[in-house]
C-alpha atoms as a PDB file:
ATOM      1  CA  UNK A   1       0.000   0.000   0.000  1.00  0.00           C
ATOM      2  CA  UNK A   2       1.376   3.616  -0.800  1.00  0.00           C
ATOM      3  CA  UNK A   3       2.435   5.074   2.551  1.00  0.00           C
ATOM      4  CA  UNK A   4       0.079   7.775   3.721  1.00  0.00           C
ATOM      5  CA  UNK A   5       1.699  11.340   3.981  1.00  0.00           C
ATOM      6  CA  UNK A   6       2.398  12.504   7.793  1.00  0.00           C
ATOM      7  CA  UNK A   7      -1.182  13.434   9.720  1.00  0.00           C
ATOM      8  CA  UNK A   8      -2.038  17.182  10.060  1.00  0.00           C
ATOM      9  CA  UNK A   9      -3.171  18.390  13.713  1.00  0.00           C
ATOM     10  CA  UNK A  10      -7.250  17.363  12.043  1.00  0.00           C
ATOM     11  CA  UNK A  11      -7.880  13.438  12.548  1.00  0.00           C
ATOM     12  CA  UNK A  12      -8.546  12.568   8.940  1.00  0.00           C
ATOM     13  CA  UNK A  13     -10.617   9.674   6.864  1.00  0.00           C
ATOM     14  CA  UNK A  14     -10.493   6.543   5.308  1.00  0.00           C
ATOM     15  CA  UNK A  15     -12.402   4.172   3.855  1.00  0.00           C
ATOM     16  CA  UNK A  16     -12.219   0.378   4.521  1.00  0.00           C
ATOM     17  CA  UNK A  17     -14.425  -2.441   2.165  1.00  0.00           C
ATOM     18  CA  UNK A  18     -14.011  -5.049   2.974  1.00  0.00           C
ATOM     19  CA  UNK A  19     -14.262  -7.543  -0.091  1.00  0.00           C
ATOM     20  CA  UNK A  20     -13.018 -10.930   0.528  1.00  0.00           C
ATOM     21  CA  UNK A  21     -16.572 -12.512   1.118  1.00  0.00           C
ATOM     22  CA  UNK A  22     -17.908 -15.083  -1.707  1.00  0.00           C
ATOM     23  CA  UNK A  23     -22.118 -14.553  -1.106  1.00  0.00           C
ATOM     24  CA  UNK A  24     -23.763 -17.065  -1.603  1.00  0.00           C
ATOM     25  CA  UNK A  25     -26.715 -16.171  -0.731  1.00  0.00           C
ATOM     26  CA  UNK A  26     -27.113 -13.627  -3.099  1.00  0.00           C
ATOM     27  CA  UNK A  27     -25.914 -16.080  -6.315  1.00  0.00           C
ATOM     28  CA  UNK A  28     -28.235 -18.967  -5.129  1.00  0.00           C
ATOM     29  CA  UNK A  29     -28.572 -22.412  -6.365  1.00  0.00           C
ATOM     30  CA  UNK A  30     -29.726 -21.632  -9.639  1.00  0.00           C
ATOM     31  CA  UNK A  31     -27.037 -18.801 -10.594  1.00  0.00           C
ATOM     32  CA  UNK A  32     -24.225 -21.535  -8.850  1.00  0.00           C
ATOM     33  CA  UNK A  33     -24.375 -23.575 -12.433  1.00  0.00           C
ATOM     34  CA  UNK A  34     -23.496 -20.936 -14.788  1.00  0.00           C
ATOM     35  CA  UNK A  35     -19.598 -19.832 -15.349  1.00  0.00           C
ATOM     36  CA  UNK A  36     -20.457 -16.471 -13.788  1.00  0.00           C
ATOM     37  CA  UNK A  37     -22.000 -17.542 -10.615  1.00  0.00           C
ATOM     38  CA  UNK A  38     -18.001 -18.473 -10.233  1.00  0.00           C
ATOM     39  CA  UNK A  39     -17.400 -14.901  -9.415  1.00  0.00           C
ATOM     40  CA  UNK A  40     -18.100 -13.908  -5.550  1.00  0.00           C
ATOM     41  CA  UNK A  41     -21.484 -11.390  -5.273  1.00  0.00           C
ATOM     42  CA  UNK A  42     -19.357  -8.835  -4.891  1.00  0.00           C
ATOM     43  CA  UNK A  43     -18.180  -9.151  -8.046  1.00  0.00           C
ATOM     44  CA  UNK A  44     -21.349  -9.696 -10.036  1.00  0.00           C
ATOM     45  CA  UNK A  45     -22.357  -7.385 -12.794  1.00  0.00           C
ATOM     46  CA  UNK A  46     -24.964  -4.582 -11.971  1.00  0.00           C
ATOM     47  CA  UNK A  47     -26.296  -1.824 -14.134  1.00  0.00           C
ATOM     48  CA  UNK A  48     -23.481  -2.819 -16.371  1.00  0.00           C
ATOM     49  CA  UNK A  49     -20.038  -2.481 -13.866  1.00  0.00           C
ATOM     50  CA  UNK A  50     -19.281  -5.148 -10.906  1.00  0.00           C
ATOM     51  CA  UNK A  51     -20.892  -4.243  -7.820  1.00  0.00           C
ATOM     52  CA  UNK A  52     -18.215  -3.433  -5.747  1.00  0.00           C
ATOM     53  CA  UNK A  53     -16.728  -0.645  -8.539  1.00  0.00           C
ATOM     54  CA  UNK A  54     -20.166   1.047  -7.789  1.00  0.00           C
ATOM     55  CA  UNK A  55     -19.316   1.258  -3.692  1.00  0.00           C
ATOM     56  CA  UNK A  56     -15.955   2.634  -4.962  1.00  0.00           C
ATOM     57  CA  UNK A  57     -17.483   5.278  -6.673  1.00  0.00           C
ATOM     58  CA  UNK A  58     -19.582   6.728  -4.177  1.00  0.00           C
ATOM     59  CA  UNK A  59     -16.853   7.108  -1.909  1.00  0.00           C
ATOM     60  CA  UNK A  60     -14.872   8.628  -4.304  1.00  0.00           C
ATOM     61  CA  UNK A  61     -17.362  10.931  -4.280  1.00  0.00           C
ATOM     62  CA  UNK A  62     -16.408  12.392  -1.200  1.00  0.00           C
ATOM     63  CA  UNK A  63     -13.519  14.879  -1.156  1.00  0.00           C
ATOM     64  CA  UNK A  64     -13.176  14.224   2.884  1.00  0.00           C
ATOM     65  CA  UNK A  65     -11.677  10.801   2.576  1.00  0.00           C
ATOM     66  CA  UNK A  66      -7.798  10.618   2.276  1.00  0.00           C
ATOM     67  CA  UNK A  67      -7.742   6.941   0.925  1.00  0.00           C
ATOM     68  CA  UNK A  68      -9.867   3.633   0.143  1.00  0.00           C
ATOM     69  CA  UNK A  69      -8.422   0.581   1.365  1.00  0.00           C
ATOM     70  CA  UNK A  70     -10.121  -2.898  -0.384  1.00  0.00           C
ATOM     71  CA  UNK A  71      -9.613  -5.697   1.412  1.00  0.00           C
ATOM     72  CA  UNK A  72      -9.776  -8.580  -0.686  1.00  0.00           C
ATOM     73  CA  UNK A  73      -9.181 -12.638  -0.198  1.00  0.00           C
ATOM     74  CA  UNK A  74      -5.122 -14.123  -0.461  1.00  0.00           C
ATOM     75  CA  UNK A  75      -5.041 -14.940  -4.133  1.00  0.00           C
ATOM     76  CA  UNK A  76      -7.881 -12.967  -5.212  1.00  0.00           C
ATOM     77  CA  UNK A  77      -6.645 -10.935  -8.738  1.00  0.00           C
ATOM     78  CA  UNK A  78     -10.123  -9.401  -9.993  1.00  0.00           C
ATOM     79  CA  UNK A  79      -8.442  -6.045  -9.341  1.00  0.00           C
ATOM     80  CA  UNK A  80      -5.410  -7.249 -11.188  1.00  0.00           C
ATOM     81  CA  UNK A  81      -4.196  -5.316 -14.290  1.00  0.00           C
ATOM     82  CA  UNK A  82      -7.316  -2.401 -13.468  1.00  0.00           C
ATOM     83  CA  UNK A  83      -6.473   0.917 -13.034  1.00  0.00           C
ATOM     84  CA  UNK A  84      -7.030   2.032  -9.433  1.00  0.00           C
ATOM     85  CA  UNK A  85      -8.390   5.550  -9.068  1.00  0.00           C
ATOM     86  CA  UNK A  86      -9.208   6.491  -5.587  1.00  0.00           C
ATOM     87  CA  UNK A  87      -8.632   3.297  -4.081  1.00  0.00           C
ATOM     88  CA  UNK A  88      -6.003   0.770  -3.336  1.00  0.00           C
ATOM     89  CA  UNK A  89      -5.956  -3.387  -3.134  1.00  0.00           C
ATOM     90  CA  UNK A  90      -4.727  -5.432   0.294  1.00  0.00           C
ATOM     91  CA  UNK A  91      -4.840  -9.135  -0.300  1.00  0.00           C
ATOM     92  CA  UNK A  92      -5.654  -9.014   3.530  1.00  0.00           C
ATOM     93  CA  UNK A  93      -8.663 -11.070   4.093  1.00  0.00           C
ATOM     94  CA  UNK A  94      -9.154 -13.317   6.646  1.00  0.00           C
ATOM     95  CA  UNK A  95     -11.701 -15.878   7.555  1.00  0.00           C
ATOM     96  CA  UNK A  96     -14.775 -13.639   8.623  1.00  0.00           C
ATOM     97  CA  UNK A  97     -15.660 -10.165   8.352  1.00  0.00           C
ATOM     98  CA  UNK A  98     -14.013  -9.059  11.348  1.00  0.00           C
ATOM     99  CA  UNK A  99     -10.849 -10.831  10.655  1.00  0.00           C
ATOM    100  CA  UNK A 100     -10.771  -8.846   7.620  1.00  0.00           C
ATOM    101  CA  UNK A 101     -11.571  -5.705   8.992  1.00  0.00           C
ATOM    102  CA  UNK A 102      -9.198  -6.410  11.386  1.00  0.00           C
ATOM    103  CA  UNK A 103      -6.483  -6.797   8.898  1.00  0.00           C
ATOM    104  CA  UNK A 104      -7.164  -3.691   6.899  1.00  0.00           C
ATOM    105  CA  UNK A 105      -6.810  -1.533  10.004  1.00  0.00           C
ATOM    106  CA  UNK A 106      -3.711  -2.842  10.414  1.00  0.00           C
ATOM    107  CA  UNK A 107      -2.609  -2.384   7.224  1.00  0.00           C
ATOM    108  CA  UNK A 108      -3.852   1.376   7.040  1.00  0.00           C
ATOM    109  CA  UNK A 109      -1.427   1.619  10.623  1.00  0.00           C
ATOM    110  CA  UNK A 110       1.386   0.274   8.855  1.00  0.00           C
ATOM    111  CA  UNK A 111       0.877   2.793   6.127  1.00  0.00           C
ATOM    112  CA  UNK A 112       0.993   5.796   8.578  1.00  0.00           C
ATOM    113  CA  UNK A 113      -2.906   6.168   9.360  1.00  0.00           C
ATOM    114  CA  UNK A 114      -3.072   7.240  13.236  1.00  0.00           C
ATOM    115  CA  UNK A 115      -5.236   5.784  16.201  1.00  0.00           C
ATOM    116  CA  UNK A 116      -7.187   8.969  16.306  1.00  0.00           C
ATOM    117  CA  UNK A 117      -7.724   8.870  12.260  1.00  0.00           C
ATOM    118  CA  UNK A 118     -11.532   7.916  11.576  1.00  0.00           C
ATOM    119  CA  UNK A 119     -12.404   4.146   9.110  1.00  0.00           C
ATOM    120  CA  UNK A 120     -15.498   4.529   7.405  1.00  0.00           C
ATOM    121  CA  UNK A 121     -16.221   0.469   7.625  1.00  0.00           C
ATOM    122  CA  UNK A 122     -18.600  -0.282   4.318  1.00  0.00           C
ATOM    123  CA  UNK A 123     -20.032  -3.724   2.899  1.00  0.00           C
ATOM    124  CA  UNK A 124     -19.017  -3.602  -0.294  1.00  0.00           C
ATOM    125  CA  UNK A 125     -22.214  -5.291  -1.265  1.00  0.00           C
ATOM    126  CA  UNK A 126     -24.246  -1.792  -0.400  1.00  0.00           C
ATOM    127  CA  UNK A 127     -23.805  -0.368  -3.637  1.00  0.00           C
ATOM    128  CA  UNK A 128     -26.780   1.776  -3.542  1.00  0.00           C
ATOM    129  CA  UNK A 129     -24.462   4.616  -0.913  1.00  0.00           C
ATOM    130  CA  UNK A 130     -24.365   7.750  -2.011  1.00  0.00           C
ATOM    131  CA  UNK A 131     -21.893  10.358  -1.156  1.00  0.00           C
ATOM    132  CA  UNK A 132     -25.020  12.211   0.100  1.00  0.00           C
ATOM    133  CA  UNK A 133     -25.279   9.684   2.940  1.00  0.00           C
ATOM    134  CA  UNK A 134     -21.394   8.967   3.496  1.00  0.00           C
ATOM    135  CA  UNK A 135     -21.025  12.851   4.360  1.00  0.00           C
ATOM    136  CA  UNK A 136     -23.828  12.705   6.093  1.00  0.00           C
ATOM    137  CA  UNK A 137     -22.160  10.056   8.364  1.00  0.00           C
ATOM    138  CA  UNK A 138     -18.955  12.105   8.626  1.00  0.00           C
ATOM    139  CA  UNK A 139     -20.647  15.364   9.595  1.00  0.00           C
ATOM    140  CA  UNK A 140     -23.144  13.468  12.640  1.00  0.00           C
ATOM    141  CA  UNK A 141     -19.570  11.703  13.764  1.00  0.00           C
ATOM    142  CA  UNK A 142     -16.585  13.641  13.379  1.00  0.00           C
ATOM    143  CA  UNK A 143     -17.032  15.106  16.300  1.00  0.00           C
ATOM    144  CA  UNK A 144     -18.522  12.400  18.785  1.00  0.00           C
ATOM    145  CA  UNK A 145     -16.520  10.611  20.997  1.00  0.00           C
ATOM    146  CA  UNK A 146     -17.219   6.879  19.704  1.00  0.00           C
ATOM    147  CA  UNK A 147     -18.450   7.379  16.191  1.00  0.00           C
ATOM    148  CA  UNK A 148     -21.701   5.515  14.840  1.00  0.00           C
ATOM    149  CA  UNK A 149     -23.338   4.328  11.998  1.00  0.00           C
ATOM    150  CA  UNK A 150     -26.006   4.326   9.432  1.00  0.00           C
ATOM    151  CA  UNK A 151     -29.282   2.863  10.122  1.00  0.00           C
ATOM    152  CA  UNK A 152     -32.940   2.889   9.920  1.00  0.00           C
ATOM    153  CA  UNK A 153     -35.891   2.526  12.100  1.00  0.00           C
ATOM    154  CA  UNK A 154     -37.728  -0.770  11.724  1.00  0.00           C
ATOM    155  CA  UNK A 155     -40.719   0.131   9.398  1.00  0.00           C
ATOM    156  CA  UNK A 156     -42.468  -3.218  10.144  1.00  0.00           C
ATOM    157  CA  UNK A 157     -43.754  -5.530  12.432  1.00  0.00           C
ATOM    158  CA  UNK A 158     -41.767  -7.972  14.312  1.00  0.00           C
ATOM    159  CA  UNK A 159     -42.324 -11.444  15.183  1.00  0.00           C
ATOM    160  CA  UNK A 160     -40.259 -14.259  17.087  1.00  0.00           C
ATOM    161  CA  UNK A 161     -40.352 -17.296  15.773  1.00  0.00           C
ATOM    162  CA  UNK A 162     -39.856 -21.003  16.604  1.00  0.00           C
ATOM    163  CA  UNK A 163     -40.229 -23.899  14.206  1.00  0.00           C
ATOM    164  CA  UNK A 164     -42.071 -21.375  11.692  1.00  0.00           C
ATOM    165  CA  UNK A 165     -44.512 -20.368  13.991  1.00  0.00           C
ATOM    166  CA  UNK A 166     -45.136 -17.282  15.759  1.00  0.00           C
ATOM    167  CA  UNK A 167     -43.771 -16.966  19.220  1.00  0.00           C
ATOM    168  CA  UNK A 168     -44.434 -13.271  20.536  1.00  0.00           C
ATOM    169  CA  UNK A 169     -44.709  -9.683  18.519  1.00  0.00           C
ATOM    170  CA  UNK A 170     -41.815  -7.654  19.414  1.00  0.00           C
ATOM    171  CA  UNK A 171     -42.331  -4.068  19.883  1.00  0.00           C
ATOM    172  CA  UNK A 172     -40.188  -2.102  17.214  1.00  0.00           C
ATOM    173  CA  UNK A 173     -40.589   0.971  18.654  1.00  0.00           C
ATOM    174  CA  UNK A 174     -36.539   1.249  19.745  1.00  0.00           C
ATOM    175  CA  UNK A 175     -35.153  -1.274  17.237  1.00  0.00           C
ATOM    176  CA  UNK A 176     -33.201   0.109  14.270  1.00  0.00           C
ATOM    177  CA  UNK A 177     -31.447  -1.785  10.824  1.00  0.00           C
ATOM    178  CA  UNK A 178     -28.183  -1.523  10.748  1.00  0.00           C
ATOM    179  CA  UNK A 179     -26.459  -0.406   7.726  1.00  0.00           C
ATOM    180  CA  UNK A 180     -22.999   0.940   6.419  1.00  0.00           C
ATOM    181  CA  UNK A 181     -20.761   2.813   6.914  1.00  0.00           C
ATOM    182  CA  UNK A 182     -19.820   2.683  10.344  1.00  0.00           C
ATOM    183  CA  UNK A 183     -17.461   5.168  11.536  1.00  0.00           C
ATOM    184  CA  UNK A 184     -15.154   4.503  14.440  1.00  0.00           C
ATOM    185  CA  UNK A 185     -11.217   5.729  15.382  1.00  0.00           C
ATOM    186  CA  UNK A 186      -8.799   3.640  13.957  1.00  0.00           C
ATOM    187  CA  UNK A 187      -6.875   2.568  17.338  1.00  0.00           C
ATOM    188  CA  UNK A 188     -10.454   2.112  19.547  1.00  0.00           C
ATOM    189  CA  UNK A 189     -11.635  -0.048  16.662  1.00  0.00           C
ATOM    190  CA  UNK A 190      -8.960  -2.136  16.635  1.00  0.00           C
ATOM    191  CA  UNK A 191      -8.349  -2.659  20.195  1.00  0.00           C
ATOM    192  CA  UNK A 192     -12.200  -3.775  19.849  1.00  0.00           C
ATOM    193  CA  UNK A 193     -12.104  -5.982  17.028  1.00  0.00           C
ATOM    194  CA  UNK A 194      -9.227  -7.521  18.894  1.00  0.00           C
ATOM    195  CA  UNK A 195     -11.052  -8.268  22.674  1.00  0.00           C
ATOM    196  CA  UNK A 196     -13.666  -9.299  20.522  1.00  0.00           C
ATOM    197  CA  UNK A 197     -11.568 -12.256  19.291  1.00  0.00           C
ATOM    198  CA  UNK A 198      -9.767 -12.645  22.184  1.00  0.00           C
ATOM    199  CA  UNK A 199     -13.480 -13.344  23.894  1.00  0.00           C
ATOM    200  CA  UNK A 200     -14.240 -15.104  21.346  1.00  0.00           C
ATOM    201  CA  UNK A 201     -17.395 -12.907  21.026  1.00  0.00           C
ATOM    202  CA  UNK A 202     -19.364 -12.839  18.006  1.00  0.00           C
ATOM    203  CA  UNK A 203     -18.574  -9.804  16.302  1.00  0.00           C
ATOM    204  CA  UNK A 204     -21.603  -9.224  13.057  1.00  0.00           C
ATOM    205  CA  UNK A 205     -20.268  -5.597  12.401  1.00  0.00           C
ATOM    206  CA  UNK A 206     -17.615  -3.121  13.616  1.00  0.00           C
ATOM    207  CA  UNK A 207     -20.891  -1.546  15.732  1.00  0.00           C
ATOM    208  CA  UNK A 208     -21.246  -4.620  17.975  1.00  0.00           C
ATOM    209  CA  UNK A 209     -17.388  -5.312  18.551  1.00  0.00           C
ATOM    210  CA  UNK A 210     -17.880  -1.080  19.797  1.00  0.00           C
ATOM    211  CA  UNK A 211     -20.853  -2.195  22.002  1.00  0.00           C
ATOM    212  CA  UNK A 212     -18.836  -5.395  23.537  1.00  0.00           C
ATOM    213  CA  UNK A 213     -15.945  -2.835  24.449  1.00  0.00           C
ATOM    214  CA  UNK A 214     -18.811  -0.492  26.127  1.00  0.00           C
ATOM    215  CA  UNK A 215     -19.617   2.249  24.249  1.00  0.00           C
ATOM    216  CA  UNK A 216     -22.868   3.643  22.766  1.00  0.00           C
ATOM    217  CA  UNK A 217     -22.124   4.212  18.914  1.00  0.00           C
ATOM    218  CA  UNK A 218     -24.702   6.999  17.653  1.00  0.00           C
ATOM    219  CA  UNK A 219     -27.151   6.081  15.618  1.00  0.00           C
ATOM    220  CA  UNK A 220     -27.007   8.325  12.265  1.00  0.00           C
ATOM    221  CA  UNK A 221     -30.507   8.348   9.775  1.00  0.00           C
ATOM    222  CA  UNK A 222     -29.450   6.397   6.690  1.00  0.00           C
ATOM    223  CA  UNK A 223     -31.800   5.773   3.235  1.00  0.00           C
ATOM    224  CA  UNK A 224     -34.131   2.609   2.565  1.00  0.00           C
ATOM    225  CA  UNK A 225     -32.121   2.742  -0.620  1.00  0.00           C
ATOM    226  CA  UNK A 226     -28.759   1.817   1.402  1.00  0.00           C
ATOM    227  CA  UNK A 227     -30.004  -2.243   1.422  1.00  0.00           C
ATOM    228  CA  UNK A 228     -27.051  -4.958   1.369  1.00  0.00           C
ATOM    229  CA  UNK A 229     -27.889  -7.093  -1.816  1.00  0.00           C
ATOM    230  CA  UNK A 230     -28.003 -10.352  -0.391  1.00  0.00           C
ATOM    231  CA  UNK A 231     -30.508 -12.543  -2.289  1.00  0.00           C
ATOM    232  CA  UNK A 232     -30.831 -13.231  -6.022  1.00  0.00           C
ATOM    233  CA  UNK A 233     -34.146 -10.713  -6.232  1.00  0.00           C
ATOM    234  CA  UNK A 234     -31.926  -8.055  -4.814  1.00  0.00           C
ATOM    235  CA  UNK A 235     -29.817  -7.969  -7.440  1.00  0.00           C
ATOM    236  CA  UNK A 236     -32.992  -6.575 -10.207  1.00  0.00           C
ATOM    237  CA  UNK A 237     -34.238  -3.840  -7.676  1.00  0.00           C
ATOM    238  CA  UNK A 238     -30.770  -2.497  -7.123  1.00  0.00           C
ATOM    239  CA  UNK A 239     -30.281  -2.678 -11.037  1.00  0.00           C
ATOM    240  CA  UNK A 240     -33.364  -0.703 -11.086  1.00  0.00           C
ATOM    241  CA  UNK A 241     -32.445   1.607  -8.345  1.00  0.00           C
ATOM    242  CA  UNK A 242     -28.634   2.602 -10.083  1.00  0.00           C
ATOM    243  CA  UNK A 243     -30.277   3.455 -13.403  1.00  0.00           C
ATOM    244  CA  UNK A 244     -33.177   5.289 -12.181  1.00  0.00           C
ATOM    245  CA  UNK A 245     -29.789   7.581 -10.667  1.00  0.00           C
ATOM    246  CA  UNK A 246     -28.820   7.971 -14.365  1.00  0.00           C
ATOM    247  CA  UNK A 247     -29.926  11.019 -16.139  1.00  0.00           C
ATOM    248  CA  UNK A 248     -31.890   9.975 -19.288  1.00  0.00           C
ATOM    249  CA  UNK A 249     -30.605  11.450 -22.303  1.00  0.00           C
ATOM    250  CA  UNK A 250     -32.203  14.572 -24.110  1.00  0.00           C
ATOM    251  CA  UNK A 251     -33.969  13.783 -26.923  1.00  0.00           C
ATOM    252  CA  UNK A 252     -32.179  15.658 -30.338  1.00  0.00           C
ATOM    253  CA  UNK A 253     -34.814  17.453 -32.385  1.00  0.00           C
ATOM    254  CA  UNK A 254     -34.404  18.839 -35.828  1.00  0.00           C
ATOM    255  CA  UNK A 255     -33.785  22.481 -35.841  1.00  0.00           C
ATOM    256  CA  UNK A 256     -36.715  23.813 -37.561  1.00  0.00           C
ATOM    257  CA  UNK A 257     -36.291  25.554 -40.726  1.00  0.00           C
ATOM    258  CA  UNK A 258     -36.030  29.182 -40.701  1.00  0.00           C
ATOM    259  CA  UNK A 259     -39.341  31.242 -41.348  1.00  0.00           C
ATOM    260  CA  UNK A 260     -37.451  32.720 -45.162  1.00  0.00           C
ATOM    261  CA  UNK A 261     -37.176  28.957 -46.306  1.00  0.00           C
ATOM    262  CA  UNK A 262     -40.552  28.119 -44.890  1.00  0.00           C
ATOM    263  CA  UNK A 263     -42.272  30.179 -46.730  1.00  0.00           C
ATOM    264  CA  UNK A 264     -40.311  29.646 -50.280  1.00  0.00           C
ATOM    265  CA  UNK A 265     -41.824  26.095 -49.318  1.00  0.00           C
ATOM    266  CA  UNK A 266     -45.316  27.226 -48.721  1.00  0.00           C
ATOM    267  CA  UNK A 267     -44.840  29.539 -51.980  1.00  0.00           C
ATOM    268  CA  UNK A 268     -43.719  26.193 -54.098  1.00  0.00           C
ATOM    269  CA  UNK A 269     -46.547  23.971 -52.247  1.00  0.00           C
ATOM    270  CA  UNK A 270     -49.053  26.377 -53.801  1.00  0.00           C
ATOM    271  CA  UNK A 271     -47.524  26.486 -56.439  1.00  0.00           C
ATOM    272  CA  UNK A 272     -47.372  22.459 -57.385  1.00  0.00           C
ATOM    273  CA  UNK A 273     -51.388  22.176 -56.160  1.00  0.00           C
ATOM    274  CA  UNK A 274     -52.327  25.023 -58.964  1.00  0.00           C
END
C-alpha cells in the first residue's frame, strides 16, 4: 500500500471495504451452475459495472476521505491489471468479516494512518451509498466521541419465531437496521475488534465489537435505498435503483427551418397544387 503522507493536527478519513466474502446467498442455487455464478457477489455485474466498482465510486465521491483501502481474499486478482483511481488493493482477508476488517486496520497503521484517524467500515455489497449519505455520516460523527453508523428505524412488524410459527410480537418501537458505513477511530476499533476475538465474542459488524468494548455508537438516519444485496431478487431492484440515478438522455430534435425557407416552401406547395 502507498504510505500515507504525515497526519495534520485534524484526525482525517479513510475508507475500509471489505471484499473478501464469496455470497452465496445472493448467487443462489440456480445462478451456482453458470460460469459467472463463479465470481463472488461482490463481483457480479450490476447496471453494467461489478458491484463493488459502484461502492468505490460513491466514496470517491467524497472529497473528505484521504484513501480507500479494499480488502480482498489471499489470491484474489479481480483487481489485477485495473487501473485504481481512488482506491487501493490489500490481499488481507481473513476468515470472517471481522478478521478482515481487522487486517485492513492494520494495514492502514502500517501505512501511517493514526489511532485517532476515523475508518469509514462499508459492505461492499451496499452499492446503492451515495456520497449524500457517506457525508452525512462524517458530519453526525466527526465530532462524537465513539463514532456511529447508518441505520434505519424498523418500518415493520416484528415477530419471534420457533419452528415457523409465531412466538411473541416484538415491539419495534426502539429497534433500528443496521447499515454501512460505520465510523469509528482507527486505534479504539482495533483494540475492539481484537477483545472481541480474544473473547471469542461474536462480532456481526464493527458496531457490535464497539458495544462489547462499552460504548454507545450513535445512531445516524441512513436511506431505505442503502439495502445490502443479499438474495438473487436483490440484485434486479438495485439494477433498477442505479439506473433510475442515471440522467436519461435529451432527446435531439431537428432544428426547424427558418421562417425565409418556410415560406419559399409554402410559396412552391401552392404552387405544385395550382
Amino acid at each position: 500500500m502507498t504510505p500515507i503522507p504525515p497526519k495534520s493536527l485534524v484526525p482525517r478519513f479513510f475508507a475500509l471495504i471489505p471484499c473478501a466474502g464469496q455470497g452465496m446467498r445472493a448467487i443462489g442455487d440456480n445462478a451456482a451452475q453458470s460460469a459467472g455464478a463463479a465470481l463472488p457477489k461482490q463481483y457480479q455485474p450490476i447496471a453494467g459495472a461489478p458491484m463493488v466498482q459502484h461502492t468505490l465510486q460513491a466514496f470517491a465521491g467524497v472529497a473528505r476521505i484521504d484513501s480507500c483501502l479494499v480488502v480482498v481474499a489471499p489470491g484474489d486478482d479481480f483487481f489485477s491489471g485495473q487501473t485504481a483511481t481512488g482506491y487501493e488493493v490489500a490481499p488481507c482477508g481473513g476468515a470472517t468479516r471481522a478478521a478482515s476488517v481487522l487486517n485492513g486496520l492494520q494495514q492502514l497503521a502500517a501505512s501511517g494512518a493514526e489511532p485517532d484517524d476515523w475508518v469509514l467500515v462499508h459492505d461492499a455489497a451496499r452499492c446503492l451509498v451515495t456520497p449524500a449519505l457517506i457525508d452525512r455520516l462524517i458530519d453526525a460523527c466527526h465530532c462524537d466521541p465513539v463514532g456511529g453508523l447508518l441505520a434505519q428505524p424498523v418500518p415493520d412488524t416484528l415477530k419471534q419465531g420457533r419452528d415457523e410459527r409465531v412466538v411473541a410480537t416484538v415491539d419495534r418501537s426502539d429497534k433500528w437496521l443496521a447499515q454501512t458505513p460505520q465510523m469509528f477511530r482507527l486505534g479504539a476499533l482495533t483494540q475492539a475488534l481484537k477483545m472481541a476475538q480474544t473473547l471469542g465474542e461474536p462480532v456481526t459488524d464493527e458496531a457490535s465489537a464497539m458495544e462489547a468494548a462499552g460504548v454507545a455508537p450513535q445512531l445516524v438516519r441512513g436511506s431505505a435505498h442503502n439495502f445490502k444485496v443479499t438474495y438473487p431478487e436483490d440484485f434486479l431492484l438495485a439494477e433498477a435503483l442505479i439506473k433510475s440515478r442515471t440522467p436519461a438522455k435529451p432527446r435531439v430534435r431537428k432544428p426547424a427551418a427558418p421562417k425565409a425557407a418556410q415560406k419559399v416552401l409554402s410559396d412552391d406547395t401552392g404552387r405544385e397544387s395550382i
